[in-house]
PDB file of N, CA and C in Angstrom:
ATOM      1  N   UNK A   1       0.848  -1.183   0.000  1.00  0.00           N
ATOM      2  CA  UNK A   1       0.000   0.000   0.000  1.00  0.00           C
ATOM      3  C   UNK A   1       0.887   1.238   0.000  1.00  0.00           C
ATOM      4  N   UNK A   2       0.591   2.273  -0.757  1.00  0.00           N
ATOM      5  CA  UNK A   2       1.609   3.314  -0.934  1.00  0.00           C
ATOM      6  C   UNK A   2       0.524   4.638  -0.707  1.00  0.00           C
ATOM      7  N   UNK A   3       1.329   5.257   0.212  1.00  0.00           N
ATOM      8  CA  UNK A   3       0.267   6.577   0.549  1.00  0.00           C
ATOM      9  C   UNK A   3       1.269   8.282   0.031  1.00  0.00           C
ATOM     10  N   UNK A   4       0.812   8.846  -0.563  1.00  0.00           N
ATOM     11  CA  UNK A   4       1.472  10.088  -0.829  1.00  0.00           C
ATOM     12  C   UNK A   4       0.514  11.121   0.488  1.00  0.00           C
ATOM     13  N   UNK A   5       0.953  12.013   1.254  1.00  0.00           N
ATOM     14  CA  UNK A   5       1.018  12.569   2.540  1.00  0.00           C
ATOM     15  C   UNK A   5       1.318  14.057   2.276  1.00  0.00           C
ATOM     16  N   UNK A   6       0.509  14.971   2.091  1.00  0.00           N
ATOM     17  CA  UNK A   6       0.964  16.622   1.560  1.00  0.00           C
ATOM     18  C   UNK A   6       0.492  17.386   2.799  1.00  0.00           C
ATOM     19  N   UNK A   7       1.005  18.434   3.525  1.00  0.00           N
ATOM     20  CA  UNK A   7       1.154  18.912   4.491  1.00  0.00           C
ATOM     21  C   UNK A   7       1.622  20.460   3.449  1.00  0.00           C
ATOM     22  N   UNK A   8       1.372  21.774   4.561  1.00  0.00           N
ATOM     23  CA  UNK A   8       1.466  22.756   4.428  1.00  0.00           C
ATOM     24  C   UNK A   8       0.936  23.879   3.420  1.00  0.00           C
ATOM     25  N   UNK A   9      -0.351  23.470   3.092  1.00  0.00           N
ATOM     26  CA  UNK A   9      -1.145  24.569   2.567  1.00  0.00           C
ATOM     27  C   UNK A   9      -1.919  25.289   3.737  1.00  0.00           C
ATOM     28  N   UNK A  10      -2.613  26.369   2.879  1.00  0.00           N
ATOM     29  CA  UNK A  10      -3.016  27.012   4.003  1.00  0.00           C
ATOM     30  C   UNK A  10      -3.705  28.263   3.433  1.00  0.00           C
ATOM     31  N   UNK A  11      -4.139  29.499   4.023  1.00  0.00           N
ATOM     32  CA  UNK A  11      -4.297  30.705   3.919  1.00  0.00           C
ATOM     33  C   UNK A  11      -3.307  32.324   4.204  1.00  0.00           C
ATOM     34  N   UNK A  12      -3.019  32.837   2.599  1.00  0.00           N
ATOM     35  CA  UNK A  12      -1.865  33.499   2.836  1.00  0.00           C
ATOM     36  C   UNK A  12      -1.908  35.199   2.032  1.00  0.00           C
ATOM     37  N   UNK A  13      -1.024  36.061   2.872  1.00  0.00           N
ATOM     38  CA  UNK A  13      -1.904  36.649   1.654  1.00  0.00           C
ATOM     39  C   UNK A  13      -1.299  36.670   0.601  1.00  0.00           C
ATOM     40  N   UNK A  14      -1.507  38.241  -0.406  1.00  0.00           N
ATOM     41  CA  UNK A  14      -0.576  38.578  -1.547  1.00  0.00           C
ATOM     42  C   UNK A  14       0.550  38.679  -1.510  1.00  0.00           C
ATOM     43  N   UNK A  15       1.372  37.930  -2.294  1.00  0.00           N
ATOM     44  CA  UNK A  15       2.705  38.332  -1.891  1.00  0.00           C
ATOM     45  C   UNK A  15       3.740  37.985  -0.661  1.00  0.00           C
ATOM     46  N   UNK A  16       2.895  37.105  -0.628  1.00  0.00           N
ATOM     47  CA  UNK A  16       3.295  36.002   0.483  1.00  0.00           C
ATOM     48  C   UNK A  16       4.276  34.325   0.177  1.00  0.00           C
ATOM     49  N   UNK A  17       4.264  34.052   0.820  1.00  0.00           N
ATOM     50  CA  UNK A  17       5.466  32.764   0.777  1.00  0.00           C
ATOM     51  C   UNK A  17       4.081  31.617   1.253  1.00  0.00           C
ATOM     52  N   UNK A  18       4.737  30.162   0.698  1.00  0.00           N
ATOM     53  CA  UNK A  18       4.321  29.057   1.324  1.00  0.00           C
ATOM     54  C   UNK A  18       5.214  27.892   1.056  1.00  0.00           C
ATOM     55  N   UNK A  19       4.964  26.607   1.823  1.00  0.00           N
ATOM     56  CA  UNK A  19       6.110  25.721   1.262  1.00  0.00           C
ATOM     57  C   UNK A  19       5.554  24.436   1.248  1.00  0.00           C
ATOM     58  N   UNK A  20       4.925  23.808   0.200  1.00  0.00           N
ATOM     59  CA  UNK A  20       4.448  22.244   0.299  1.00  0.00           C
ATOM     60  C   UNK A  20       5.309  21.125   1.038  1.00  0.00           C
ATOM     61  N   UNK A  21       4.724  20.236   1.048  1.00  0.00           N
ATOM     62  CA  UNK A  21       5.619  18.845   1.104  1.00  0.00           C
ATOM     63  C   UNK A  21       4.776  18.015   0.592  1.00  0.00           C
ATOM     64  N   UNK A  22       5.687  16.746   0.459  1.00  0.00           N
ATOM     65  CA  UNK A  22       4.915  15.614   0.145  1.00  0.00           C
ATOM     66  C   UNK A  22       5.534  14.468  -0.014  1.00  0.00           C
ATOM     67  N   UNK A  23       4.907  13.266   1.147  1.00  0.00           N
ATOM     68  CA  UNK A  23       6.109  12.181   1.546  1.00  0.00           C
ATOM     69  C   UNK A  23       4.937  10.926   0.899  1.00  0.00           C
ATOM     70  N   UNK A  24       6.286   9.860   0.150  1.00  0.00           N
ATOM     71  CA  UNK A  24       5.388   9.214  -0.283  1.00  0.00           C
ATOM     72  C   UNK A  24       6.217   7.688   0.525  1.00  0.00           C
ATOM     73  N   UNK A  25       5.299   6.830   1.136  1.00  0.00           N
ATOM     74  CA  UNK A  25       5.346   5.846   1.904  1.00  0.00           C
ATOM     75  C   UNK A  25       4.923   4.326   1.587  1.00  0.00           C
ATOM     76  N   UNK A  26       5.405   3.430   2.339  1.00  0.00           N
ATOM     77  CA  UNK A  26       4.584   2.090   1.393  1.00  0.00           C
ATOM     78  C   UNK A  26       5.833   1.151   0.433  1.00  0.00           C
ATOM     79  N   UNK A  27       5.383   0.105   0.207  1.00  0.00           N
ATOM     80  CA  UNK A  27       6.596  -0.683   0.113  1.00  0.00           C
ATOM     81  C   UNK A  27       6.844  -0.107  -1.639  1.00  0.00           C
ATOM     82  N   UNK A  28       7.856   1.030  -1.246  1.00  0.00           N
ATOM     83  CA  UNK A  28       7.804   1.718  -2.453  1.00  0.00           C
ATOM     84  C   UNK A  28       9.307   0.958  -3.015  1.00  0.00           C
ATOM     85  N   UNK A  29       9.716   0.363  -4.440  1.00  0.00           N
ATOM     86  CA  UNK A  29      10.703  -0.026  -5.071  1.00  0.00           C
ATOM     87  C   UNK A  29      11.393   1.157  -5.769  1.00  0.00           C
ATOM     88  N   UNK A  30      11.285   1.822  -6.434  1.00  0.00           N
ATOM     89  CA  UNK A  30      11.884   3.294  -6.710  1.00  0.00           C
ATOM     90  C   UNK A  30      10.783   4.478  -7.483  1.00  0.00           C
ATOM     91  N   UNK A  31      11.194   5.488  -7.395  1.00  0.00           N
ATOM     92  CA  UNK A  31      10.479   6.788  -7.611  1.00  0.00           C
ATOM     93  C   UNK A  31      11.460   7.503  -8.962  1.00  0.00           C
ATOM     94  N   UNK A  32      10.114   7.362 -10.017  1.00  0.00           N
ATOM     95  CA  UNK A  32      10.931   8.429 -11.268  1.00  0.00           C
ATOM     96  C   UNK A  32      10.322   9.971 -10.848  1.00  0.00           C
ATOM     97  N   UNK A  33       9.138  10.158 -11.648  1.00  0.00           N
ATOM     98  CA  UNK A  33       8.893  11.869 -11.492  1.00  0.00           C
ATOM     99  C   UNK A  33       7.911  12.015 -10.581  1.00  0.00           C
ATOM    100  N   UNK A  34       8.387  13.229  -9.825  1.00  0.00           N
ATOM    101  CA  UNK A  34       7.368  13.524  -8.634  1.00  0.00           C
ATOM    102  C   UNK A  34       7.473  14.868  -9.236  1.00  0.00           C
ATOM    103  N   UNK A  35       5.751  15.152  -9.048  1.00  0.00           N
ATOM    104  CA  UNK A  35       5.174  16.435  -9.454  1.00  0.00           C
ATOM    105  C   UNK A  35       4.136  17.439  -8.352  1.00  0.00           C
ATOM    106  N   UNK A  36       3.905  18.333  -8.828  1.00  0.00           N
ATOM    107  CA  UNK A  36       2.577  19.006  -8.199  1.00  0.00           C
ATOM    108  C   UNK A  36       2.149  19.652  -9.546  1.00  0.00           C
ATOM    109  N   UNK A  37       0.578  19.377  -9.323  1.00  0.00           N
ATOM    110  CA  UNK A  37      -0.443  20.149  -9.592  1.00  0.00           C
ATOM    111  C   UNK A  37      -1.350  20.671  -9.298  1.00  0.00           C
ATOM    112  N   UNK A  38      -2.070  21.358  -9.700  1.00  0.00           N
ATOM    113  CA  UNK A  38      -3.400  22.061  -9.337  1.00  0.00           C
ATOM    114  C   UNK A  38      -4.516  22.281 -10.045  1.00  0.00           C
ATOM    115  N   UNK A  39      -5.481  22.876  -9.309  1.00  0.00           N
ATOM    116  CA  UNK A  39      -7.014  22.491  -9.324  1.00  0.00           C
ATOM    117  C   UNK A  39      -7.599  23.538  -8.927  1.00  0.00           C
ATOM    118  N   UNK A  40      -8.277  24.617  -9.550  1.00  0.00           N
ATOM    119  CA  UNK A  40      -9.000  25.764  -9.020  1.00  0.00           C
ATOM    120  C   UNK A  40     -10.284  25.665  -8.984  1.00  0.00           C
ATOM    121  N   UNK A  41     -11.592  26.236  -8.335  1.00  0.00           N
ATOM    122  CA  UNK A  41     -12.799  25.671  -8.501  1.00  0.00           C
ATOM    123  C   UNK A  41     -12.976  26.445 -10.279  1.00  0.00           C
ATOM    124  N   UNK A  42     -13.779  25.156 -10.905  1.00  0.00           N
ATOM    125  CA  UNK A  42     -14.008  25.181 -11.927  1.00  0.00           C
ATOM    126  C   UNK A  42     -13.285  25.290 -13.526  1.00  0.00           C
ATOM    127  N   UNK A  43     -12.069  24.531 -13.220  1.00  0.00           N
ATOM    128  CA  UNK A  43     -11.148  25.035 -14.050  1.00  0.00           C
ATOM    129  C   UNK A  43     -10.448  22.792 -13.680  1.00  0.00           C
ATOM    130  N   UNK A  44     -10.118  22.713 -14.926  1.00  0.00           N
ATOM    131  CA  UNK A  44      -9.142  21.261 -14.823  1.00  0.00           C
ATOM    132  C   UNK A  44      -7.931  21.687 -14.462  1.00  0.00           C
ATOM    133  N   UNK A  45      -7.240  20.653 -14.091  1.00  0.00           N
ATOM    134  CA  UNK A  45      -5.599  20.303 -13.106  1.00  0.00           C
ATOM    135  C   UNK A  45      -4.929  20.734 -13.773  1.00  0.00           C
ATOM    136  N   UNK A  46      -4.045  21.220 -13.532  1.00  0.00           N
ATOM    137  CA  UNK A  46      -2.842  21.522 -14.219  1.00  0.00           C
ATOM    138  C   UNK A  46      -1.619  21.336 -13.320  1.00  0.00           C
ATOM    139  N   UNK A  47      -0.667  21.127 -14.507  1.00  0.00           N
ATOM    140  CA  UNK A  47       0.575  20.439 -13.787  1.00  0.00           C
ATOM    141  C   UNK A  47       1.675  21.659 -13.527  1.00  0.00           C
ATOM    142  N   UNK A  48       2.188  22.216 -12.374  1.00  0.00           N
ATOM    143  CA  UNK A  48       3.040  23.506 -11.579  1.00  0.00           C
ATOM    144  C   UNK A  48       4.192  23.081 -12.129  1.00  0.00           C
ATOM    145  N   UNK A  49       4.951  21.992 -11.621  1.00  0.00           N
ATOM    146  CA  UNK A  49       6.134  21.743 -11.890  1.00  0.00           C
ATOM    147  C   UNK A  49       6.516  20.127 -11.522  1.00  0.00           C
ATOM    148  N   UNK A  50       7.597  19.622 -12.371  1.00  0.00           N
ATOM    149  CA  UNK A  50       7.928  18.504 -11.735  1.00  0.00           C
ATOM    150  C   UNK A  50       9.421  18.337 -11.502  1.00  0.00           C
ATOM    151  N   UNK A  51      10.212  17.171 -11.069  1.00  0.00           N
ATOM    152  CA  UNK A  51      11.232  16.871 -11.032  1.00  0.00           C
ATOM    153  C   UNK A  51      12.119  15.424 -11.101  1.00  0.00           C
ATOM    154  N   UNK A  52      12.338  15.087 -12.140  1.00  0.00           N
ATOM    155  CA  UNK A  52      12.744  14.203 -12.038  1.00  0.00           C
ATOM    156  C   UNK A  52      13.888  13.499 -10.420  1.00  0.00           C
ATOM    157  N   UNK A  53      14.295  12.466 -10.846  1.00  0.00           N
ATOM    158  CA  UNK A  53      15.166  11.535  -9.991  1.00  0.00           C
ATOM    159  C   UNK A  53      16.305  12.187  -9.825  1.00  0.00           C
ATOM    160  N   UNK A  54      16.940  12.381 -11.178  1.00  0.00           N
ATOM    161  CA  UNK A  54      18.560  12.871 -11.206  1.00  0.00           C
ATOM    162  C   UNK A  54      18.158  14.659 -11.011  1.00  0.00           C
ATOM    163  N   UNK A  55      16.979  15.198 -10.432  1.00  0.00           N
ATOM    164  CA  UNK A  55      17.068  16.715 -10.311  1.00  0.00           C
ATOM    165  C   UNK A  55      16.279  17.433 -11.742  1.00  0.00           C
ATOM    166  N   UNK A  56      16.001  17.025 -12.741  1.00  0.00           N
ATOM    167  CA  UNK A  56      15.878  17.757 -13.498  1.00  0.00           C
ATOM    168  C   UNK A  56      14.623  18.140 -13.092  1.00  0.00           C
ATOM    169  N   UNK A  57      14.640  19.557 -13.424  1.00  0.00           N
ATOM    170  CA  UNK A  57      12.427  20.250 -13.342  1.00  0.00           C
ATOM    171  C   UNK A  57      12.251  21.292 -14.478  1.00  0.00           C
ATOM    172  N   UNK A  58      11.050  21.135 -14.052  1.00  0.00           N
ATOM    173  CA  UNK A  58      10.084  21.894 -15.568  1.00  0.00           C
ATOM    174  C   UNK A  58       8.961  22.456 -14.635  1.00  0.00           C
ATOM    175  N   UNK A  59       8.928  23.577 -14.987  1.00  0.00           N
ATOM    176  CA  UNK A  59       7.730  24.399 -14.418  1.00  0.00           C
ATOM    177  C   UNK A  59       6.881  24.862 -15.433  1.00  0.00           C
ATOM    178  N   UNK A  60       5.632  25.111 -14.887  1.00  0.00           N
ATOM    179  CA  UNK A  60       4.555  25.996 -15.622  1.00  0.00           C
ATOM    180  C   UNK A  60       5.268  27.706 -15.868  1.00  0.00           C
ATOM    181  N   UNK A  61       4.638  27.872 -16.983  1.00  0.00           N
ATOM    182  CA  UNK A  61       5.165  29.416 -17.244  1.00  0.00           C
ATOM    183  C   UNK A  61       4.303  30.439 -15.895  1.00  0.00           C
ATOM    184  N   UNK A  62       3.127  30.197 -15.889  1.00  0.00           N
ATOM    185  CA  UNK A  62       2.553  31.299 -14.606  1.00  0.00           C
ATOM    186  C   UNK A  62       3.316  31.314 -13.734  1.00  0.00           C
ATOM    187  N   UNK A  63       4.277  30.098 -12.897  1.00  0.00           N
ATOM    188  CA  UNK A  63       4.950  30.020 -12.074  1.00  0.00           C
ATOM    189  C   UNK A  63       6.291  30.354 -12.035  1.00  0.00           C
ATOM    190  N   UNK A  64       7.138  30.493 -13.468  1.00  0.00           N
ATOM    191  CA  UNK A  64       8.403  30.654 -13.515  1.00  0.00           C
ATOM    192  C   UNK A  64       8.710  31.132 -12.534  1.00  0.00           C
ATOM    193  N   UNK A  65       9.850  31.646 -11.598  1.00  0.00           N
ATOM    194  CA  UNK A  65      10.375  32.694 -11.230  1.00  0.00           C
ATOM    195  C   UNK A  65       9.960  32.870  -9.607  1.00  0.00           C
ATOM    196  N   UNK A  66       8.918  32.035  -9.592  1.00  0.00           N
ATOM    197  CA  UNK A  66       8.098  32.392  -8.051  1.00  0.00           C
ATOM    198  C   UNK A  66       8.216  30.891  -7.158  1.00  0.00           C
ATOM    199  N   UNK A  67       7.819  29.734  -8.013  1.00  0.00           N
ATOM    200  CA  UNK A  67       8.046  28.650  -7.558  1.00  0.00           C
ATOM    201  C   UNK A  67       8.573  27.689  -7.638  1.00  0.00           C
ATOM    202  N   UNK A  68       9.826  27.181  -6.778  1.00  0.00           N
ATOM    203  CA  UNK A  68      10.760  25.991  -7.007  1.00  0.00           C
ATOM    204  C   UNK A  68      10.364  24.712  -6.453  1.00  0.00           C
ATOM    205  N   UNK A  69      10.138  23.854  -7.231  1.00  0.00           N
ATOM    206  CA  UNK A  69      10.206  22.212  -6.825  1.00  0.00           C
ATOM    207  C   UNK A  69      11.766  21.577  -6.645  1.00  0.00           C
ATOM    208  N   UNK A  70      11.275  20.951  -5.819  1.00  0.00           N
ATOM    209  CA  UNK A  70      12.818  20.080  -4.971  1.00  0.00           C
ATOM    210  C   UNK A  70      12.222  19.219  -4.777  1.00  0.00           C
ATOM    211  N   UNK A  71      13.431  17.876  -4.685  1.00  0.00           N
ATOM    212  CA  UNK A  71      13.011  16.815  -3.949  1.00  0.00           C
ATOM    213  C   UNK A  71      14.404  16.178  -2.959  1.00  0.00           C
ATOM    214  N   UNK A  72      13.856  14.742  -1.994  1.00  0.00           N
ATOM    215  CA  UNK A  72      15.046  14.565  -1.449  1.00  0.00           C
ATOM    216  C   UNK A  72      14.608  12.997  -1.403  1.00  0.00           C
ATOM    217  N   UNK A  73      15.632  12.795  -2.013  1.00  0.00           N
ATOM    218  CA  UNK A  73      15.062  10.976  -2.417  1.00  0.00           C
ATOM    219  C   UNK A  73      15.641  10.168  -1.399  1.00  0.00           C
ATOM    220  N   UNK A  74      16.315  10.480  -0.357  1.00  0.00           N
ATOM    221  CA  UNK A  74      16.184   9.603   0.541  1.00  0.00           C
ATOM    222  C   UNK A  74      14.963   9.783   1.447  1.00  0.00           C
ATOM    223  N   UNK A  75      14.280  10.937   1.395  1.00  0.00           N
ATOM    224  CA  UNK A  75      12.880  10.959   2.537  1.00  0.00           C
ATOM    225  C   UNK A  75      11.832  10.752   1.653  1.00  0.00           C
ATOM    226  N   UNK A  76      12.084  10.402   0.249  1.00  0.00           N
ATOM    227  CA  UNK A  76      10.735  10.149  -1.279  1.00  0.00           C
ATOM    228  C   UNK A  76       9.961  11.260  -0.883  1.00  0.00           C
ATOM    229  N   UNK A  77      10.544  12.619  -0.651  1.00  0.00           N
ATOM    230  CA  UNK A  77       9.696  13.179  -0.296  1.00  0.00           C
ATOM    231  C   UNK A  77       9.880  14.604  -1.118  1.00  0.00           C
ATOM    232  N   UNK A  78       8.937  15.249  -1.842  1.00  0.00           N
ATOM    233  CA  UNK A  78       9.009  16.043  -2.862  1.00  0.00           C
ATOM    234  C   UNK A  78       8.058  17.864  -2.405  1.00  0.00           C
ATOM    235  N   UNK A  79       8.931  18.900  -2.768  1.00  0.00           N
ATOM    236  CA  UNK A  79       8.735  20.107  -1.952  1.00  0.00           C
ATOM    237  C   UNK A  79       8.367  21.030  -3.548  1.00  0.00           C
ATOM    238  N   UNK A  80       7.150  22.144  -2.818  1.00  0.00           N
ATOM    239  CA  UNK A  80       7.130  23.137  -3.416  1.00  0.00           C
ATOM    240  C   UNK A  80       7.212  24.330  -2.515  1.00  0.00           C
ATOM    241  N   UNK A  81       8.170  24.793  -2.908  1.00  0.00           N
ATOM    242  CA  UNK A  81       8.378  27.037  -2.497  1.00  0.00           C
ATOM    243  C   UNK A  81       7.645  27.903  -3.178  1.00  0.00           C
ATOM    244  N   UNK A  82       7.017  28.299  -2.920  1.00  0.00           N
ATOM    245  CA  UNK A  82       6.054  29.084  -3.285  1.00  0.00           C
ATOM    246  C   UNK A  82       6.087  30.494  -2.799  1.00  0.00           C
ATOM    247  N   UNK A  83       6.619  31.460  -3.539  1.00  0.00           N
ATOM    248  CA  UNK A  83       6.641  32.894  -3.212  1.00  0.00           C
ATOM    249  C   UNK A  83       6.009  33.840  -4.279  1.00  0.00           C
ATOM    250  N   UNK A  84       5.862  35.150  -3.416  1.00  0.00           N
ATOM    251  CA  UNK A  84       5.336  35.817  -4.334  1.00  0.00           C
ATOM    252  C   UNK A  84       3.833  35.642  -5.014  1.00  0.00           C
ATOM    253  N   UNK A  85       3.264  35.015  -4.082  1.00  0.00           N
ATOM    254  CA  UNK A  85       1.638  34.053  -4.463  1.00  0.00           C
ATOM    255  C   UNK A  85       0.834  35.536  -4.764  1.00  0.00           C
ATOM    256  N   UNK A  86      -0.013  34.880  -5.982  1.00  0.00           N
ATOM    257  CA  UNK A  86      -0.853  35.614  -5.932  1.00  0.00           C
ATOM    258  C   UNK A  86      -1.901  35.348  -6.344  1.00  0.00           C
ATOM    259  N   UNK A  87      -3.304  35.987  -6.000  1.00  0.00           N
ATOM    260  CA  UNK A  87      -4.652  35.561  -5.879  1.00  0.00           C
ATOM    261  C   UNK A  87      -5.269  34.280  -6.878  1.00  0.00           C
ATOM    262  N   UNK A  88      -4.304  34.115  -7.896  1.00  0.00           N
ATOM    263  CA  UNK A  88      -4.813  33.360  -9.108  1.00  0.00           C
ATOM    264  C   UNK A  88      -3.922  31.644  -8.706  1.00  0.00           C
ATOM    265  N   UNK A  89      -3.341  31.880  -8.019  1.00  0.00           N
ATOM    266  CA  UNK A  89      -2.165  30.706  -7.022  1.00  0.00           C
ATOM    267  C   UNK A  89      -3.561  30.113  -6.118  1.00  0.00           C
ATOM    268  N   UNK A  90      -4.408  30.699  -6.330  1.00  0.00           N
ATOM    269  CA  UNK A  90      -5.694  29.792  -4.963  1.00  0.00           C
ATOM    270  C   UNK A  90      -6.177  28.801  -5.826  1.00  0.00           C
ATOM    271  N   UNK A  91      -6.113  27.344  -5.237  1.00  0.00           N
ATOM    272  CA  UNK A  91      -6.296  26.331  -6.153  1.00  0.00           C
ATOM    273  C   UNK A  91      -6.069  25.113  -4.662  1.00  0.00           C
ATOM    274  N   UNK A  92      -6.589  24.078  -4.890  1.00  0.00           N
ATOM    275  CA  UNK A  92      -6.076  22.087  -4.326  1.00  0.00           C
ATOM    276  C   UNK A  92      -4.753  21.978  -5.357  1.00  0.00           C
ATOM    277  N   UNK A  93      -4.078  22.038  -4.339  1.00  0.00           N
ATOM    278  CA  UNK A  93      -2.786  21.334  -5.001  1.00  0.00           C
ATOM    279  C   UNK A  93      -2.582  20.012  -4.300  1.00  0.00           C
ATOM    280  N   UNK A  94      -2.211  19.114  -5.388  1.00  0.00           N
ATOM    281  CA  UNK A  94      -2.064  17.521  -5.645  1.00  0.00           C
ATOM    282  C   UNK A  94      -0.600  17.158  -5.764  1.00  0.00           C
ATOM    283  N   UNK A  95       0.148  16.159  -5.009  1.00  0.00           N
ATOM    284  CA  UNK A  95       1.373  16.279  -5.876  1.00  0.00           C
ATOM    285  C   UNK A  95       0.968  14.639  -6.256  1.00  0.00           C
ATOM    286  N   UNK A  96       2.055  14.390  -7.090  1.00  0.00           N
ATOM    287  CA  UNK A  96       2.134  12.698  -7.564  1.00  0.00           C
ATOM    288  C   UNK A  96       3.208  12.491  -7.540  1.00  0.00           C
ATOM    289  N   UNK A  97       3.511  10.942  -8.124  1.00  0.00           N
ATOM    290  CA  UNK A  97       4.715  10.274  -7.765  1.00  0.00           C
ATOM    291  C   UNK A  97       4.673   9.088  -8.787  1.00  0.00           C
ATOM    292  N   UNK A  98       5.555   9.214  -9.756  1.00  0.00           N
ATOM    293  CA  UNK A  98       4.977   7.684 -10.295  1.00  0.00           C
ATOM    294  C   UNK A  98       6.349   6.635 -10.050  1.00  0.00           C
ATOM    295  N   UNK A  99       5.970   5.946  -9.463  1.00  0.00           N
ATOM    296  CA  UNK A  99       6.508   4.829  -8.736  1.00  0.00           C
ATOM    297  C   UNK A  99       6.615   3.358  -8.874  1.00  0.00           C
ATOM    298  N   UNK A 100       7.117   2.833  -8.441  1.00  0.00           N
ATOM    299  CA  UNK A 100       7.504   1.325  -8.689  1.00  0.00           C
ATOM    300  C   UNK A 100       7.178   0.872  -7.240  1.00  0.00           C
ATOM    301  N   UNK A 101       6.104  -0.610  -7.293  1.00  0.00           N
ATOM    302  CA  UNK A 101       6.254  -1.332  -6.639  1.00  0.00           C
ATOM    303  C   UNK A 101       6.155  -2.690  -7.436  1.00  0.00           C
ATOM    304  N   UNK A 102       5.311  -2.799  -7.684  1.00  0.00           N
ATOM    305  CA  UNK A 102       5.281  -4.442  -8.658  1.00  0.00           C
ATOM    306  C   UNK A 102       5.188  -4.398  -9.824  1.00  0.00           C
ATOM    307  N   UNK A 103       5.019  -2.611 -10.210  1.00  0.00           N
ATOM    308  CA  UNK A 103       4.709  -2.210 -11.447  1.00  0.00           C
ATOM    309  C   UNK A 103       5.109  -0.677 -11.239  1.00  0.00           C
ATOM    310  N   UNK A 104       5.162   0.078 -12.660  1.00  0.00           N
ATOM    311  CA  UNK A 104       5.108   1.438 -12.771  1.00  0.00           C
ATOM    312  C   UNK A 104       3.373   1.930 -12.387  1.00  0.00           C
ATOM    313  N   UNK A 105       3.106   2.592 -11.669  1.00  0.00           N
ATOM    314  CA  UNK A 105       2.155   3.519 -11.470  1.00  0.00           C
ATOM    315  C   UNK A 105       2.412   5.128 -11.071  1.00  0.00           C
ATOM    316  N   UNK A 106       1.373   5.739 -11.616  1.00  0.00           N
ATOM    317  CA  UNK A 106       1.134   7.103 -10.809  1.00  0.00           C
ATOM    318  C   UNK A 106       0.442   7.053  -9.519  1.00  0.00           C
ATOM    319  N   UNK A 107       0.814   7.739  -8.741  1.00  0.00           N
ATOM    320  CA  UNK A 107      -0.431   7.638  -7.226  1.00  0.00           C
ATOM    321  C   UNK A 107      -0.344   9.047  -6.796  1.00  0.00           C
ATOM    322  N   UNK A 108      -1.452   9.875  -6.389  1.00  0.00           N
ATOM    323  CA  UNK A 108      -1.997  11.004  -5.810  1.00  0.00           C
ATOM    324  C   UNK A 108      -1.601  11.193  -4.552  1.00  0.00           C
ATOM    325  N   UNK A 109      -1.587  12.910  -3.842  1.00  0.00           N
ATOM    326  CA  UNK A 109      -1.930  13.166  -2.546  1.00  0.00           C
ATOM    327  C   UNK A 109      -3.475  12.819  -2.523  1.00  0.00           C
ATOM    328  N   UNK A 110      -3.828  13.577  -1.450  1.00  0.00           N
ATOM    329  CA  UNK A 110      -4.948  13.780  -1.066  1.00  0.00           C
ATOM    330  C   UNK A 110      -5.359  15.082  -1.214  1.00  0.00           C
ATOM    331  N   UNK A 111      -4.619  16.083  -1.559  1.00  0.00           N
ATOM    332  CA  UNK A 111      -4.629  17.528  -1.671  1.00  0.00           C
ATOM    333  C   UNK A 111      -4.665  18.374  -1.199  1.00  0.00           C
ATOM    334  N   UNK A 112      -4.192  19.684  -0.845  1.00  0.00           N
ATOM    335  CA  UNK A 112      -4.200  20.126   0.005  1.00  0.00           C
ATOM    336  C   UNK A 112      -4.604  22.160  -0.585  1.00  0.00           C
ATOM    337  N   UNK A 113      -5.237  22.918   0.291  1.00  0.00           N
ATOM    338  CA  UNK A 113      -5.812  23.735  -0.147  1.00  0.00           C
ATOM    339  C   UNK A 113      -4.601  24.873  -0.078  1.00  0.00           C
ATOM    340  N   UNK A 114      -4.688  25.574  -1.012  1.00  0.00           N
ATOM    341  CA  UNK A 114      -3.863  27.193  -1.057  1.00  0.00           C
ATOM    342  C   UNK A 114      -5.191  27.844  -1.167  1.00  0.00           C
ATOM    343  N   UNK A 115      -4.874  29.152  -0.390  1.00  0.00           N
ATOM    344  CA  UNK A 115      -5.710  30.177  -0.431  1.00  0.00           C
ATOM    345  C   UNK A 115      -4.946  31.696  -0.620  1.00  0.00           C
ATOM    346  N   UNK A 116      -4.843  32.344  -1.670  1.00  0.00           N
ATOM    347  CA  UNK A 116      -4.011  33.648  -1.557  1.00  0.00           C
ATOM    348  C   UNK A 116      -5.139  35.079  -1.449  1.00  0.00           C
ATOM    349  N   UNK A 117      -5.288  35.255  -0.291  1.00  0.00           N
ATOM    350  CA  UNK A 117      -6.235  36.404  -0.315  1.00  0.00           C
ATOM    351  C   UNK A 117      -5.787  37.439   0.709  1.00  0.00           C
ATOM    352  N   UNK A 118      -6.223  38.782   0.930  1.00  0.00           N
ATOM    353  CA  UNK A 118      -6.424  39.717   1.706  1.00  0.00           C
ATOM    354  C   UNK A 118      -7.614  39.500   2.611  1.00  0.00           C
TER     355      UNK A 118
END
């Protein structure tokens, strides 16, 4: 059983900082790309940024410049920095993980809410 675990959303305002996490657990065999995305009401997911194994990432253009994905593969556990938020940053952010246990799969957080308001 493999659980992905996202911690640290919240309510923030403009121009403000935040910092995801997301630990993924479970008789995990190895981890290629761990990502985050998001989800605004009424609008489909979109993918923020990801990062491969050996470090490589790719971000969304809205985000250039404001938000860095990291990861640290001995804790399988994958980070977003988030600065400079602003009101259009309010969305469920999801991260994933696609992973190896008996097979390649993708598996979900549970999600966790950003709110960028005054």
């Amino acid at each position: 059983q493999v659980q992905l675990v996202e911690s640290g959303g919240g309510l923030v305002q403009p121009g403000g900082s935040l910092r995801l996490s997301c630990a993924a657990s479970g008789s995990i065999v190895s981890i290629n790309v761990m990502a985050w995305y998001r989800q605004a009401p009424g609008k489909q997911r979109e993918l923020v940024a990801d990062v491969t194994r050996g470090g490589r990432t790719n971000s969304a253009d809205s985000v250039k410049g404001r938000f860095t994905i990291s990861r640290d593969n001995a804790k399988n556990t994958v980070y977003l920095q988030m600065n400079s938020l602003k009101p259009e940053d309010t969305a469920v952010y999801f991260c994933s993980a696609d992973l190896f246990t008996t097979k390649w799969s993708r598996y979900w957080g549970q999600g966790t809410q950003v709110t960028v308001s005054s």
